[in-house]
N, C-alpha and C. Protein backbone atom coordinates (compact mmCIF):
# COMPACT_ATOMS: atom_id res chain seq x y z
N UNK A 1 -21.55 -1.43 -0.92
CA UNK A 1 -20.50 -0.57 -1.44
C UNK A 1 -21.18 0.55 -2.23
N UNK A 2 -20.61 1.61 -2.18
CA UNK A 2 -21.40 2.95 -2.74
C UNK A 2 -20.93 2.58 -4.04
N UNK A 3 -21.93 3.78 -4.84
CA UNK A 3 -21.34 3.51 -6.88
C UNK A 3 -20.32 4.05 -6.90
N UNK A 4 -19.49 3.08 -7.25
CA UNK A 4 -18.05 3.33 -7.47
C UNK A 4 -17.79 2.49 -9.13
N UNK A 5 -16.43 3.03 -9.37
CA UNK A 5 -16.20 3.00 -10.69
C UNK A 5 -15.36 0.98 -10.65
N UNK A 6 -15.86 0.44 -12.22
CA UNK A 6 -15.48 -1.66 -11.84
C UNK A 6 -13.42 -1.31 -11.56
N UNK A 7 -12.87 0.22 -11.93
CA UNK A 7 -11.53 -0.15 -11.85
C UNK A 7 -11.84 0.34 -9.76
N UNK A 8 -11.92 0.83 -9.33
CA UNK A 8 -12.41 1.18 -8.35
C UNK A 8 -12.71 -0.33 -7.28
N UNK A 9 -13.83 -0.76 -7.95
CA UNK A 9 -14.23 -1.82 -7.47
C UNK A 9 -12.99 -3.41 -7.57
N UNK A 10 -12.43 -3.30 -8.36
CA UNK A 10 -11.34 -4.39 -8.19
C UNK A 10 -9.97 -3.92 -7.62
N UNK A 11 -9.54 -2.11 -7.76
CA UNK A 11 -8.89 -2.18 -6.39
C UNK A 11 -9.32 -2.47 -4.76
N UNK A 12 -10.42 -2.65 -4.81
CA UNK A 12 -11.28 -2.43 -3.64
C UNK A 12 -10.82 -4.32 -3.48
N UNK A 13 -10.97 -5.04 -4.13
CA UNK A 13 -11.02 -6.27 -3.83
C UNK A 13 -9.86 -6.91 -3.69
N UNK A 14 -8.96 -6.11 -4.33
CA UNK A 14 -7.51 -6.51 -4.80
C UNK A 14 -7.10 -6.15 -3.37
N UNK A 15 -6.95 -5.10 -2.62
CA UNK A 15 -6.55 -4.93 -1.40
C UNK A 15 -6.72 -5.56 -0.24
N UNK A 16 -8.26 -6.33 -0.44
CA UNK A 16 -8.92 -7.27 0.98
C UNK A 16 -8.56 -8.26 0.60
N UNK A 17 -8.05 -8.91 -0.62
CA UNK A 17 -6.88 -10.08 -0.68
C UNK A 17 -5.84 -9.89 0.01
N UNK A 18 -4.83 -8.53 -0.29
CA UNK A 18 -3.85 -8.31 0.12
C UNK A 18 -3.97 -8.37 1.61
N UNK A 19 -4.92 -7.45 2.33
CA UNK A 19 -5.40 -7.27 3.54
C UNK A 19 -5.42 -8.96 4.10
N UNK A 20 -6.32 -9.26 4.11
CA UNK A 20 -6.53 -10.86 4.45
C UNK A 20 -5.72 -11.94 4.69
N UNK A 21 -4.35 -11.99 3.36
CA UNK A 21 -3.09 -12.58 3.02
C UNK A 21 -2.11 -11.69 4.36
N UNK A 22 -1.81 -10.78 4.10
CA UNK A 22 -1.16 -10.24 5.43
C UNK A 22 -1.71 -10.30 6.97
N UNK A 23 -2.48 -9.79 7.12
CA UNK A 23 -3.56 -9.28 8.17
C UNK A 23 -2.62 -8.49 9.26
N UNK A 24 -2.14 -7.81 8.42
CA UNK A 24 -0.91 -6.57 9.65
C UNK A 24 -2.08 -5.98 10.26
N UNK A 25 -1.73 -5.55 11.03
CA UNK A 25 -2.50 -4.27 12.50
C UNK A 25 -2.57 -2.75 11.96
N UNK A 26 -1.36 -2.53 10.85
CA UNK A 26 -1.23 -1.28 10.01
C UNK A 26 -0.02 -1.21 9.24
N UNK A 27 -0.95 -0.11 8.12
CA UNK A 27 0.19 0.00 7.56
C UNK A 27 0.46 1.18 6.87
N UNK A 28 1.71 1.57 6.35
CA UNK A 28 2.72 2.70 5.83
C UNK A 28 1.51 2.76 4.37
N UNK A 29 1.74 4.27 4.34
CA UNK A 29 1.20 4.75 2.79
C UNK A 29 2.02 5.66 1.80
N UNK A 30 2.96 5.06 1.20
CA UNK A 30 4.01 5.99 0.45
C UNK A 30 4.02 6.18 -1.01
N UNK A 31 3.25 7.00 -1.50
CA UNK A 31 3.10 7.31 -2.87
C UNK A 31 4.36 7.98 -3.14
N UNK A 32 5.06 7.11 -4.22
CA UNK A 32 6.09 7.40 -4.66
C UNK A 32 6.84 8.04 -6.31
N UNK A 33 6.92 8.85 -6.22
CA UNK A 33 6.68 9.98 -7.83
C UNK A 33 7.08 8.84 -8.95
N UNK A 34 6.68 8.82 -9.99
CA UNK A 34 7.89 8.06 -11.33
C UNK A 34 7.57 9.23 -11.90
N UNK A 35 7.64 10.49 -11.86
CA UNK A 35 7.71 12.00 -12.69
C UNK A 35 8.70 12.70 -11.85
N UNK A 36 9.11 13.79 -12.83
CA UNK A 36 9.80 14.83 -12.76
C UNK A 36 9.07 15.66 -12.74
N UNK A 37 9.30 16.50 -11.26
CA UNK A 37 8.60 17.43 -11.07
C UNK A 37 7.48 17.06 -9.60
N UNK A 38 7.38 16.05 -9.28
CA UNK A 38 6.41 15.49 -8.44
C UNK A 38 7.79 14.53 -6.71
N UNK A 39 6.96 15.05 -5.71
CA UNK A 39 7.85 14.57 -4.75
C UNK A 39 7.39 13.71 -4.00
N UNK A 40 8.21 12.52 -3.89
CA UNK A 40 7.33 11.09 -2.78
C UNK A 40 6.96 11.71 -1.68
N UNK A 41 6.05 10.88 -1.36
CA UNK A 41 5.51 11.45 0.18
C UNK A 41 5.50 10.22 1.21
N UNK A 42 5.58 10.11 2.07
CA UNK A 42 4.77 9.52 3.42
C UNK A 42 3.60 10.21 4.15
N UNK A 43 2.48 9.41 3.53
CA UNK A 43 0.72 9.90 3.76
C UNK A 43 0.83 10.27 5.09
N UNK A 44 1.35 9.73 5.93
CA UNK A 44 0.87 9.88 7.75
C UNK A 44 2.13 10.25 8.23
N UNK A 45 3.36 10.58 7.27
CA UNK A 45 4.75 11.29 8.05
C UNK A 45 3.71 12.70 8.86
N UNK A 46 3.99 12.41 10.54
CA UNK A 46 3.74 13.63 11.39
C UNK A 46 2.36 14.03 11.49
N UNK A 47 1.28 13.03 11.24
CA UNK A 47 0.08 13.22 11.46
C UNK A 47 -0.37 12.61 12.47
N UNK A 48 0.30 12.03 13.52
CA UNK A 48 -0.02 11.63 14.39
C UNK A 48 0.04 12.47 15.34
N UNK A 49 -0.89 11.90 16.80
CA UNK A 49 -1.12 13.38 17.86
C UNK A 49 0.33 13.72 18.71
N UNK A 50 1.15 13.19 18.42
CA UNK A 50 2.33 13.46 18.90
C UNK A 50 3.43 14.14 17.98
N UNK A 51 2.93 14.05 16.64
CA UNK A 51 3.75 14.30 15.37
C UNK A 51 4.57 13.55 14.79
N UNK A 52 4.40 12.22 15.68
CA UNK A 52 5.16 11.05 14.79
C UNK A 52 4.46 10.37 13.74
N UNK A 53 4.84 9.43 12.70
CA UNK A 53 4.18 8.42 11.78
C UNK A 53 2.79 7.87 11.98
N UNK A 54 1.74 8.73 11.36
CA UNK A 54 0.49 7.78 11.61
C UNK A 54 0.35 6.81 10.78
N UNK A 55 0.12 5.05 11.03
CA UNK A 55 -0.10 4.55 10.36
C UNK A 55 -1.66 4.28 10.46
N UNK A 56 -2.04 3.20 9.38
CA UNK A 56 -3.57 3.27 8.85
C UNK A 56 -3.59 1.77 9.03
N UNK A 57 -5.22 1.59 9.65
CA UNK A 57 -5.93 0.26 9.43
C UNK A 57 -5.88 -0.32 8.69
N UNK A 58 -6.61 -1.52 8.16
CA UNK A 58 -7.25 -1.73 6.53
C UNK A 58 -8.08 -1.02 6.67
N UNK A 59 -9.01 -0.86 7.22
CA UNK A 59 -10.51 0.05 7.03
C UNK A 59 -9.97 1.20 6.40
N UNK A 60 -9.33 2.15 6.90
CA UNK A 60 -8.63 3.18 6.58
C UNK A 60 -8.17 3.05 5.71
N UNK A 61 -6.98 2.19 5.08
CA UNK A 61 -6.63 1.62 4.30
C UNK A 61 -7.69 2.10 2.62
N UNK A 62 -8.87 1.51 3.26
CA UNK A 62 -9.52 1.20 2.31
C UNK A 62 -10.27 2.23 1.50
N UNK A 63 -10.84 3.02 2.59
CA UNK A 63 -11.42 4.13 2.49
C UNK A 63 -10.34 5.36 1.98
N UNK A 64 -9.46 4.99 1.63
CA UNK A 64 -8.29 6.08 1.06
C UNK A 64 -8.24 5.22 -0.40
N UNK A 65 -9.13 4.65 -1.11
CA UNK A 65 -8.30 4.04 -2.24
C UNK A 65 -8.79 4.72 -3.40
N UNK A 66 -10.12 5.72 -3.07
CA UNK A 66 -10.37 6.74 -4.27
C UNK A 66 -9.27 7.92 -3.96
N UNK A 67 -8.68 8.50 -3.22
CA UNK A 67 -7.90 9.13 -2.75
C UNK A 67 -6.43 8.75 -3.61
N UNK A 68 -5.85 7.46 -3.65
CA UNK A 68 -5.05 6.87 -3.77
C UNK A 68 -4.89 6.48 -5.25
N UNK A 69 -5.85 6.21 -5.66
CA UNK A 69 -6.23 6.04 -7.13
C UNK A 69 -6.02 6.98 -7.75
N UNK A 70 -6.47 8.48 -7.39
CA UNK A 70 -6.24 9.74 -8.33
C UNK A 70 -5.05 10.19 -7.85
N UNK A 71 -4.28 9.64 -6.91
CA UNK A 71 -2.53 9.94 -6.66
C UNK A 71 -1.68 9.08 -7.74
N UNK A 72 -2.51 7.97 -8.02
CA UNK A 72 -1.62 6.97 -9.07
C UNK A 72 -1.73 7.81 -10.38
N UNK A 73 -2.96 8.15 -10.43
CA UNK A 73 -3.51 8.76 -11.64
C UNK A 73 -2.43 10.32 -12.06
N UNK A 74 -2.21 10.91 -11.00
CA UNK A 74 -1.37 12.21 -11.27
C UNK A 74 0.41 11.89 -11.61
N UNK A 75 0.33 10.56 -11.14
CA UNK A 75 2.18 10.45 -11.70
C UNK A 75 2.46 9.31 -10.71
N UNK A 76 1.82 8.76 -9.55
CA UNK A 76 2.76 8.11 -8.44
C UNK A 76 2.57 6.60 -8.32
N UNK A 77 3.30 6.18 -8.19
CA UNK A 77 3.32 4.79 -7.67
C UNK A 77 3.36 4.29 -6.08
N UNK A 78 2.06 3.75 -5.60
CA UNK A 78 1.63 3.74 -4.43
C UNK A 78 1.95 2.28 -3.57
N UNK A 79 2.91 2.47 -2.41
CA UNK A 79 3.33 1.81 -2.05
C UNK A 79 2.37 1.41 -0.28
N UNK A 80 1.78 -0.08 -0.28
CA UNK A 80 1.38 -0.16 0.70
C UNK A 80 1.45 -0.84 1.87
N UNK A 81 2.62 -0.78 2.78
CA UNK A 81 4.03 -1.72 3.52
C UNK A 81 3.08 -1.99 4.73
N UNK A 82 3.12 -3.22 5.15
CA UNK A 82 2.57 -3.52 6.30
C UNK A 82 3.68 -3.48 7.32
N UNK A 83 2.86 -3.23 8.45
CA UNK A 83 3.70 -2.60 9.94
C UNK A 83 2.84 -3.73 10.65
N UNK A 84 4.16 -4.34 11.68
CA UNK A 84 3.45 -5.71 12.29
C UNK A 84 4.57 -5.95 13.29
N UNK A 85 4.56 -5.18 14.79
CA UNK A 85 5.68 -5.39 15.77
C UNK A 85 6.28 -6.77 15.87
N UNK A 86 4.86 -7.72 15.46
CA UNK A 86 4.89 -9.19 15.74
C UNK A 86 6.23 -10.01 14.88
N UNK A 87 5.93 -9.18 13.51
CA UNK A 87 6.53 -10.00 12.52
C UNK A 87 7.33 -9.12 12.10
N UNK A 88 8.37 -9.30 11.24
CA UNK A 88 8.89 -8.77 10.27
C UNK A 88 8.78 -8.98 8.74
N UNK A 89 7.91 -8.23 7.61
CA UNK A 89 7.02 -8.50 6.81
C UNK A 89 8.21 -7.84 5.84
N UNK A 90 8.09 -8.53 4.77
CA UNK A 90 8.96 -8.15 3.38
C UNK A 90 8.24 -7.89 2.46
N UNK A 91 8.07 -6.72 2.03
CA UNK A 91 6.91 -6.31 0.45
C UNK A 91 8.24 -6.57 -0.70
N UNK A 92 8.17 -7.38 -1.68
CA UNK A 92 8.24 -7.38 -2.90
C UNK A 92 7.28 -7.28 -4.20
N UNK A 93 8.52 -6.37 -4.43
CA UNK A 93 7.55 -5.75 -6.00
C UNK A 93 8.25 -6.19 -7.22
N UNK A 94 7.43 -6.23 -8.38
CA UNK A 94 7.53 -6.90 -9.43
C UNK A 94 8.41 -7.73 -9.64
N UNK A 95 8.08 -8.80 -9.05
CA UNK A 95 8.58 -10.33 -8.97
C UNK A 95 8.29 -11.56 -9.95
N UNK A 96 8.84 -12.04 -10.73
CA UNK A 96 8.88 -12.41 -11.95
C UNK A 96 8.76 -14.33 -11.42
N UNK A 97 8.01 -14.92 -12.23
CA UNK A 97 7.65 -16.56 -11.29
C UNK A 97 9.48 -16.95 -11.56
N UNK A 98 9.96 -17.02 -12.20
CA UNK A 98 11.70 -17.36 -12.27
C UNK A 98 12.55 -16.85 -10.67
N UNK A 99 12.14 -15.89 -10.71
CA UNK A 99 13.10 -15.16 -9.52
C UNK A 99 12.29 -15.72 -7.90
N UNK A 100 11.28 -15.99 -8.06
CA UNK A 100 10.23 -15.97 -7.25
C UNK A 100 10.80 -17.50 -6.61
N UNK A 101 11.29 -18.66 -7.87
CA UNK A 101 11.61 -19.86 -7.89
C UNK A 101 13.19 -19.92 -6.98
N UNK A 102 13.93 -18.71 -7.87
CA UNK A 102 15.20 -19.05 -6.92
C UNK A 102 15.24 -18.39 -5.78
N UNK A 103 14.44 -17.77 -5.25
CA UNK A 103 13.95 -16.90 -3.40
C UNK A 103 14.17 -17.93 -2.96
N UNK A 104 12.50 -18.43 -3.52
CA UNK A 104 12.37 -20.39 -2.38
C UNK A 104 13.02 -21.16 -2.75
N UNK A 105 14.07 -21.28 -3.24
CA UNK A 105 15.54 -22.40 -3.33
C UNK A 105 16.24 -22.03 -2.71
N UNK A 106 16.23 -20.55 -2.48
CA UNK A 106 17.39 -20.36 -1.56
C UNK A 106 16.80 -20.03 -0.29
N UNK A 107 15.71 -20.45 0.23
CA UNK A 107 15.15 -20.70 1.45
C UNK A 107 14.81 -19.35 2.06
């Protein structure tokens, strides 16, 4: 790994958990504003060679996380949704162990 910064280095690790735990084929990159003045985006809305949705590897993935880091850093909250024809994958965010308890009770 090149010199990179230890917050750097534990998003780096934090993601190949995530990566690993999922193992989607690709996925959505949507940095999403919590400022006024700043507008959500979709990273790969129309970057594809047809002009539809490019989505991203993990590799890719990964290699965007100094990129991604100084997008968190300017105002955004970075959302990273796995795309998986196979499955249908549910991202939840800030999930509390209580709520987490009545999900899996209610099956």
């Amino acid at each position: 790994m090149p010199d990179v910064s230890q917050a750097l280095k534990a998003k780096i690790a934090a993601w190949r958990r995530q990566h690993a735990a999922l193992d989607a084929p690709a996925y959505r990159i949507t940095p999403k504003s919590r400022r006024d003045g700043l507008q959500s985006f979709n990273l790969g809305k129309g970057r594809a060679e047809d002009k539809s949705e490019r989505f991203y590897d993990a590799d890719e993935v990964e290699e965007l996380l100094p990129y991604l880091s100084r997008q968190n850093a300017r105002g955004y909250d970075i959302y990273i949704t796995p795309i998986d024809p196979a499955h249908h994958l549910l991202v939840v965010d800030d999930m509390r162990g209580d709520a987490l308890q009545r999900l899996r009770a209610a099956g």
